[in-house]
PDB file of N, CA and C in Angstrom:
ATOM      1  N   UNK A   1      24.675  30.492 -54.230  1.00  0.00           N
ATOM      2  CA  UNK A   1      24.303  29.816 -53.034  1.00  0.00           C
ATOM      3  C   UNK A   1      24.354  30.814 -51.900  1.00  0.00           C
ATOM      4  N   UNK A   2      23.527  30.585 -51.290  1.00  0.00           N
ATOM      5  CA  UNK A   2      23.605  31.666 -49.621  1.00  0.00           C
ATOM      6  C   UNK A   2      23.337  30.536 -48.551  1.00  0.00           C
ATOM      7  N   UNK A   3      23.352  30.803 -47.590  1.00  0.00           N
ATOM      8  CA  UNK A   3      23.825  30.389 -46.310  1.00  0.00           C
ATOM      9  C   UNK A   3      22.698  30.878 -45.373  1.00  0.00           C
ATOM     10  N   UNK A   4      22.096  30.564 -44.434  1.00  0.00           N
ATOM     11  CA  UNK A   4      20.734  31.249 -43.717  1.00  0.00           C
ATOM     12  C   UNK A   4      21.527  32.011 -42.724  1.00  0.00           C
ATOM     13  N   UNK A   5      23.166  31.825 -42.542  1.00  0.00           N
ATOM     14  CA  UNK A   5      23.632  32.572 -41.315  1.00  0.00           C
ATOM     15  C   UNK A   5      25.101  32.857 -42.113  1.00  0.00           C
ATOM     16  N   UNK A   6      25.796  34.157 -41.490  1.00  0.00           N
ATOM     17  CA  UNK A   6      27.118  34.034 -42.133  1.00  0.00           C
ATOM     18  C   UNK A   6      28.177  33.753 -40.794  1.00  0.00           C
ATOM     19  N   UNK A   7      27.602  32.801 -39.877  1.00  0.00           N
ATOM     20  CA  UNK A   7      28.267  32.082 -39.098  1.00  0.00           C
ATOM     21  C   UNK A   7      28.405  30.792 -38.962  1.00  0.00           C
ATOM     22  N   UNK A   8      29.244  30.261 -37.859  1.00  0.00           N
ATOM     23  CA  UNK A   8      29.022  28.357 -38.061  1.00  0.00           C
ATOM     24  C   UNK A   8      28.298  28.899 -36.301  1.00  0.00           C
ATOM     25  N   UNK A   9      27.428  27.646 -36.393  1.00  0.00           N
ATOM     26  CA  UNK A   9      26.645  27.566 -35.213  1.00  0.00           C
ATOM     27  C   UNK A   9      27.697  26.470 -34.184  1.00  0.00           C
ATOM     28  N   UNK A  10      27.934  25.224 -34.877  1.00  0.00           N
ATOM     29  CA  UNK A  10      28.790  24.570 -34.177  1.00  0.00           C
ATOM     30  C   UNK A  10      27.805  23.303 -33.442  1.00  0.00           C
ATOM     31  N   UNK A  11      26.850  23.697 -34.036  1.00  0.00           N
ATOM     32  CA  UNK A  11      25.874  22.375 -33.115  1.00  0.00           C
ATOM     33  C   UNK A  11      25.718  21.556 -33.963  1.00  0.00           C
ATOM     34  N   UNK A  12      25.700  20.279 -33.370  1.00  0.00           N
ATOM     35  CA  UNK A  12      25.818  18.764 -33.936  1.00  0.00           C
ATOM     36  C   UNK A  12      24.648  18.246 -34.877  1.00  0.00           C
ATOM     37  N   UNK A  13      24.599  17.804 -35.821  1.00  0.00           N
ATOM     38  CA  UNK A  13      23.514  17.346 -36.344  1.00  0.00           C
ATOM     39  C   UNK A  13      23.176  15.947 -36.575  1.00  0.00           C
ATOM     40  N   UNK A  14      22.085  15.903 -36.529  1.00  0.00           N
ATOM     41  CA  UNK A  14      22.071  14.455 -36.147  1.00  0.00           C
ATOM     42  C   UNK A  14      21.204  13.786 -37.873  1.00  0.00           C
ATOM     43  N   UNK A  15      21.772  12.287 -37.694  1.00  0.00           N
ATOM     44  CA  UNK A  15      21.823  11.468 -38.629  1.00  0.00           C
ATOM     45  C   UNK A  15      21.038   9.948 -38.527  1.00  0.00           C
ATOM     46  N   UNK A  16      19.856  10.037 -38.869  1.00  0.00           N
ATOM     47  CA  UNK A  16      19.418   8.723 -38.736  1.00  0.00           C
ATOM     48  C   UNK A  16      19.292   7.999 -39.566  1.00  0.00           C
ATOM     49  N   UNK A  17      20.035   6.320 -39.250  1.00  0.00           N
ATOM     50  CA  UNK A  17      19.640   5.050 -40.346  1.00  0.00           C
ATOM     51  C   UNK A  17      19.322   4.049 -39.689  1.00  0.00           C
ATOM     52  N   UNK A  18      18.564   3.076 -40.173  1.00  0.00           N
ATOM     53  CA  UNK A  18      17.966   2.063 -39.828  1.00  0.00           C
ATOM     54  C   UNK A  18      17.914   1.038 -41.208  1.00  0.00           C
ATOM     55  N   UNK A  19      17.918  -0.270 -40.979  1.00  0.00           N
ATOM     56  CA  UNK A  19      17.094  -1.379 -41.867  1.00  0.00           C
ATOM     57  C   UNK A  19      18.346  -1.724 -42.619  1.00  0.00           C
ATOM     58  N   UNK A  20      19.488  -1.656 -41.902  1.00  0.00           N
ATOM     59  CA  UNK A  20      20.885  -1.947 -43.318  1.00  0.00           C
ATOM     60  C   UNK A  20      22.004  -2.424 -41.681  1.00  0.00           C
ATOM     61  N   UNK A  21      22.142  -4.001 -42.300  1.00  0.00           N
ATOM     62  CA  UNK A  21      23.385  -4.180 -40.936  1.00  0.00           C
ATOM     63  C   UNK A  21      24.873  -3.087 -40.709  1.00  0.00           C
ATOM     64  N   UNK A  22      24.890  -2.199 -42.029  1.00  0.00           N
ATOM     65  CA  UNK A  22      25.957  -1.276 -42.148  1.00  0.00           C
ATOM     66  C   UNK A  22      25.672  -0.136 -40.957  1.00  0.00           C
ATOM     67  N   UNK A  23      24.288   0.461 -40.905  1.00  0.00           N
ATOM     68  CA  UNK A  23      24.241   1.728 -40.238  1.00  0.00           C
ATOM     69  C   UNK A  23      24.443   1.532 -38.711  1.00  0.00           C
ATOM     70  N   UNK A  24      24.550   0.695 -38.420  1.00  0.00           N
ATOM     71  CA  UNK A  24      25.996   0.784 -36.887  1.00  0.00           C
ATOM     72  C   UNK A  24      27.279   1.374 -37.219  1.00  0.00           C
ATOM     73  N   UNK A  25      28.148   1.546 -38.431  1.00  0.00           N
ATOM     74  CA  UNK A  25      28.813   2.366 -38.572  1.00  0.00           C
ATOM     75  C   UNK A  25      28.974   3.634 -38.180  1.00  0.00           C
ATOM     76  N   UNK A  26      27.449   4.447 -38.400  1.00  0.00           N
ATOM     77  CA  UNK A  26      27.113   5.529 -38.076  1.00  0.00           C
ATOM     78  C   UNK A  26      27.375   5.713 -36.695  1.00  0.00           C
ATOM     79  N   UNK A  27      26.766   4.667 -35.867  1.00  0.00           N
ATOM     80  CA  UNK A  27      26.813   5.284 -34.012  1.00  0.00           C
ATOM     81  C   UNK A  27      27.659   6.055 -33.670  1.00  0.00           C
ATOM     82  N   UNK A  28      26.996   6.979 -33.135  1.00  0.00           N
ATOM     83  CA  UNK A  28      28.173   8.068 -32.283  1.00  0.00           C
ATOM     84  C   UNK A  28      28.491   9.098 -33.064  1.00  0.00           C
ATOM     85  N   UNK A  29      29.428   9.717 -32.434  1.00  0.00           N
ATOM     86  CA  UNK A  29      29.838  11.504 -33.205  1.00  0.00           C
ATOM     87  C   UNK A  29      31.004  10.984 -34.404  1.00  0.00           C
ATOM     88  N   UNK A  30      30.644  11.486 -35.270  1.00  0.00           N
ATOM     89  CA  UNK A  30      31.612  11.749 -36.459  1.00  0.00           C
ATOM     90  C   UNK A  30      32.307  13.077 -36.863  1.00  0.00           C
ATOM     91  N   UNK A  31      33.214  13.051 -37.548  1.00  0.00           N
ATOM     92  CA  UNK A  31      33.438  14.233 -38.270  1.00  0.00           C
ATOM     93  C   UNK A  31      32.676  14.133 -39.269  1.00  0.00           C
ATOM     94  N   UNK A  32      32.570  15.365 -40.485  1.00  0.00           N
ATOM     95  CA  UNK A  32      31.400  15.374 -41.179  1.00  0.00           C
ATOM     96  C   UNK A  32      32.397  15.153 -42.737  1.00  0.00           C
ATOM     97  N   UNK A  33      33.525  14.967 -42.749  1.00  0.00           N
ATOM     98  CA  UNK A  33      34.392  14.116 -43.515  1.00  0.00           C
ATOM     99  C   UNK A  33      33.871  12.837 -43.610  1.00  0.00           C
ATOM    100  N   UNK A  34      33.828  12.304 -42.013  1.00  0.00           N
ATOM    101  CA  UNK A  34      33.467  10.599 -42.344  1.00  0.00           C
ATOM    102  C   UNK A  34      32.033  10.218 -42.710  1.00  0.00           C
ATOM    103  N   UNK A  35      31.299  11.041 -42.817  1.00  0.00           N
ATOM    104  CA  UNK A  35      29.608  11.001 -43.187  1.00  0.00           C
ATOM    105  C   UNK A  35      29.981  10.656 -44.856  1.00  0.00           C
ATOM    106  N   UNK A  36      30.657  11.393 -45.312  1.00  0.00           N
ATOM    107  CA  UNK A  36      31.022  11.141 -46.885  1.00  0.00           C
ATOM    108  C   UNK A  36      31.298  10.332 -47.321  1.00  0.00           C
ATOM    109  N   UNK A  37      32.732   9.964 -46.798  1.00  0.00           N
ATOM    110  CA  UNK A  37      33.293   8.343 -47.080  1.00  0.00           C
ATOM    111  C   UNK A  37      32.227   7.601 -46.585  1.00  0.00           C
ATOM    112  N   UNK A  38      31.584   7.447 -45.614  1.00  0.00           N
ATOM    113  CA  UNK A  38      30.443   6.366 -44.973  1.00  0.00           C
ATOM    114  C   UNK A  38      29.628   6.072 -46.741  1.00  0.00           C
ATOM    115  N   UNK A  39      29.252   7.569 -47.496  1.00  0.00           N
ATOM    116  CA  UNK A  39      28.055   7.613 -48.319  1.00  0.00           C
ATOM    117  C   UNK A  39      28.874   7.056 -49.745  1.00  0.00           C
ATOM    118  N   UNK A  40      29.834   7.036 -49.992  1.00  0.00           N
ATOM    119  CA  UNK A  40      30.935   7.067 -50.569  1.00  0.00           C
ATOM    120  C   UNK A  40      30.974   5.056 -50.626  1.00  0.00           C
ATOM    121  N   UNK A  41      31.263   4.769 -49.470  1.00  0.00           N
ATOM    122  CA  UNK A  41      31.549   3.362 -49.854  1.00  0.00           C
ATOM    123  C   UNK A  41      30.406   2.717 -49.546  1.00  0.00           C
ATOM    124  N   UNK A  42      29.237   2.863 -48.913  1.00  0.00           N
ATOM    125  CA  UNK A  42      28.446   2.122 -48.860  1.00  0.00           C
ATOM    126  C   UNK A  42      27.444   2.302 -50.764  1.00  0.00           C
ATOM    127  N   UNK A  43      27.970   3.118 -51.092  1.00  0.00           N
ATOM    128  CA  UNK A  43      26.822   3.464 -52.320  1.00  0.00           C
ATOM    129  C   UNK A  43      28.079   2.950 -53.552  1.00  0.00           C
ATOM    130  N   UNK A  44      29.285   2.603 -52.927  1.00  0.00           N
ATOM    131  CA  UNK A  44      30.397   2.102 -53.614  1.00  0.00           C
ATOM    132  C   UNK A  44      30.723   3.137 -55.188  1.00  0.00           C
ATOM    133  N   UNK A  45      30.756   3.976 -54.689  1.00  0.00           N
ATOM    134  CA  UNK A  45      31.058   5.092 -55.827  1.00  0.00           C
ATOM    135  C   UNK A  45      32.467   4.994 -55.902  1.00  0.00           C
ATOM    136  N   UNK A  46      32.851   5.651 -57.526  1.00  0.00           N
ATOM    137  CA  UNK A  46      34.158   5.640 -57.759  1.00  0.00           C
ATOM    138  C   UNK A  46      33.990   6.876 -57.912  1.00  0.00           C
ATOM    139  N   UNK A  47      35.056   7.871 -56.856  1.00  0.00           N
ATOM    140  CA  UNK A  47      34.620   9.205 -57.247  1.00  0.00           C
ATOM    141  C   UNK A  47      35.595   9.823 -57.982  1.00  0.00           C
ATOM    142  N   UNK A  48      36.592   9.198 -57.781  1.00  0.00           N
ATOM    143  CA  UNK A  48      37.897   9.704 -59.441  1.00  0.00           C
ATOM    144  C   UNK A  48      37.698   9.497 -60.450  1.00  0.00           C
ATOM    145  N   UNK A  49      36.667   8.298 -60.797  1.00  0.00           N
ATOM    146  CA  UNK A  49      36.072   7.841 -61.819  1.00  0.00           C
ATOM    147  C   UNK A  49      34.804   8.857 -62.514  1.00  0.00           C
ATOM    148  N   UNK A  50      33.891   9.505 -61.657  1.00  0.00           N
ATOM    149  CA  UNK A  50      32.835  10.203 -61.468  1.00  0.00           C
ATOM    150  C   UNK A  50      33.488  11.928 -61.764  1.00  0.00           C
ATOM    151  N   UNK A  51      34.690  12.164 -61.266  1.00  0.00           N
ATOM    152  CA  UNK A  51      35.662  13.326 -61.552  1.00  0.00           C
ATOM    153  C   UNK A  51      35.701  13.166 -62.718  1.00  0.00           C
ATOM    154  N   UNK A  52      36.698  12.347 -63.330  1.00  0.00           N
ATOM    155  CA  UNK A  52      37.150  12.571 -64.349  1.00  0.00           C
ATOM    156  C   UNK A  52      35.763  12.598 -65.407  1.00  0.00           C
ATOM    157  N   UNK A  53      34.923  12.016 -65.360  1.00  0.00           N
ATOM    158  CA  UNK A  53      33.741  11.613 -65.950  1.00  0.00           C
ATOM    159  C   UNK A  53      33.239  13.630 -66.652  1.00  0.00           C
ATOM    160  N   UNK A  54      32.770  14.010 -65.157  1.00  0.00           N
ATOM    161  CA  UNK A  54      32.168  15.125 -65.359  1.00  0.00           C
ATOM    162  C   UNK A  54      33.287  16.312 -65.609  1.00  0.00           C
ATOM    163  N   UNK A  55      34.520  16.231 -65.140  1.00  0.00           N
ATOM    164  CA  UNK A  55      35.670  17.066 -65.797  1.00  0.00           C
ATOM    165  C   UNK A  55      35.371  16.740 -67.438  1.00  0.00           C
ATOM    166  N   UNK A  56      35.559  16.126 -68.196  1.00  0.00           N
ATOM    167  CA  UNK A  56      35.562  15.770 -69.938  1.00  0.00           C
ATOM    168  C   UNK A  56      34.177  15.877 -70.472  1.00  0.00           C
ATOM    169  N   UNK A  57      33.103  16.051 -69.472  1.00  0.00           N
ATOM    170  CA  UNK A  57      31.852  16.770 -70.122  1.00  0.00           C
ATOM    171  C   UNK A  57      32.072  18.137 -69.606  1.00  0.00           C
ATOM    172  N   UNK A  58      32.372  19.100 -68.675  1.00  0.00           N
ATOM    173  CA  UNK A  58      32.437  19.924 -68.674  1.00  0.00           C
ATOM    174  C   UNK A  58      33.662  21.241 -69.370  1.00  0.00           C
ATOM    175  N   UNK A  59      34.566  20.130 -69.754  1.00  0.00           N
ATOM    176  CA  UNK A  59      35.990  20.699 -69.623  1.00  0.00           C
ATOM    177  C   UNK A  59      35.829  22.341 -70.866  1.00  0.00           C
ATOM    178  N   UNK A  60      34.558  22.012 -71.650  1.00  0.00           N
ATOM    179  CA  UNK A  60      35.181  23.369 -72.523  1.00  0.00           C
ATOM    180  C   UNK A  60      33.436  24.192 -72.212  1.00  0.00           C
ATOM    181  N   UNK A  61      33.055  24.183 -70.952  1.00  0.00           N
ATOM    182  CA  UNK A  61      32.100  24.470 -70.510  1.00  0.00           C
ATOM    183  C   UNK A  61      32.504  25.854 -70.292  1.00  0.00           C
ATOM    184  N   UNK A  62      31.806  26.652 -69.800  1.00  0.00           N
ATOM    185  CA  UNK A  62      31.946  27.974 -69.996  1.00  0.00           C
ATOM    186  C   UNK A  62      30.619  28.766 -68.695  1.00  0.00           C
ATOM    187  N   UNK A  63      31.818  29.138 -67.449  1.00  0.00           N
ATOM    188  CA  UNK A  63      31.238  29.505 -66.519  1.00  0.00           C
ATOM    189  C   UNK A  63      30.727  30.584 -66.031  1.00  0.00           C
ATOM    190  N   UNK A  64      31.511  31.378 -66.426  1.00  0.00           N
ATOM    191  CA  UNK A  64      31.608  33.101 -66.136  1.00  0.00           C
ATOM    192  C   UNK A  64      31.561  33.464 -67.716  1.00  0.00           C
TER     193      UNK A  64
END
């Protein structure tokens, strides 16, 4: 993976939803932690579930 800059710019990015009574959640500045959980529970993922899932298909995977 590369990066287009090997800096943080620091400028805000913006996020648009519409057509779901949920995406008022969104209004306003977030951390980009809570963008996750937002994607996280509205898509109602189990992501320890989804961990462990792809840990026991990968586990005798071979990276390097």
């Amino acid at each position: 993976m590369k990066w287009a800059t090997h800096g943080h710019s620091a400028v805000d990015v913006n996020i648009y939803a519409a057509g779901d009574p949920q995406h008022e959640r969104l209004r306003g500045n977030h951390e980009n932690t809570e963008i996750g959980k937002f994607i996280q529970d509205y898509l109602e993922l189990d992501l320890e579930k989804i961990t462990e899932a792809l840990n026991a298909r990968y586990a005798t995977a071979r990276l390097f």
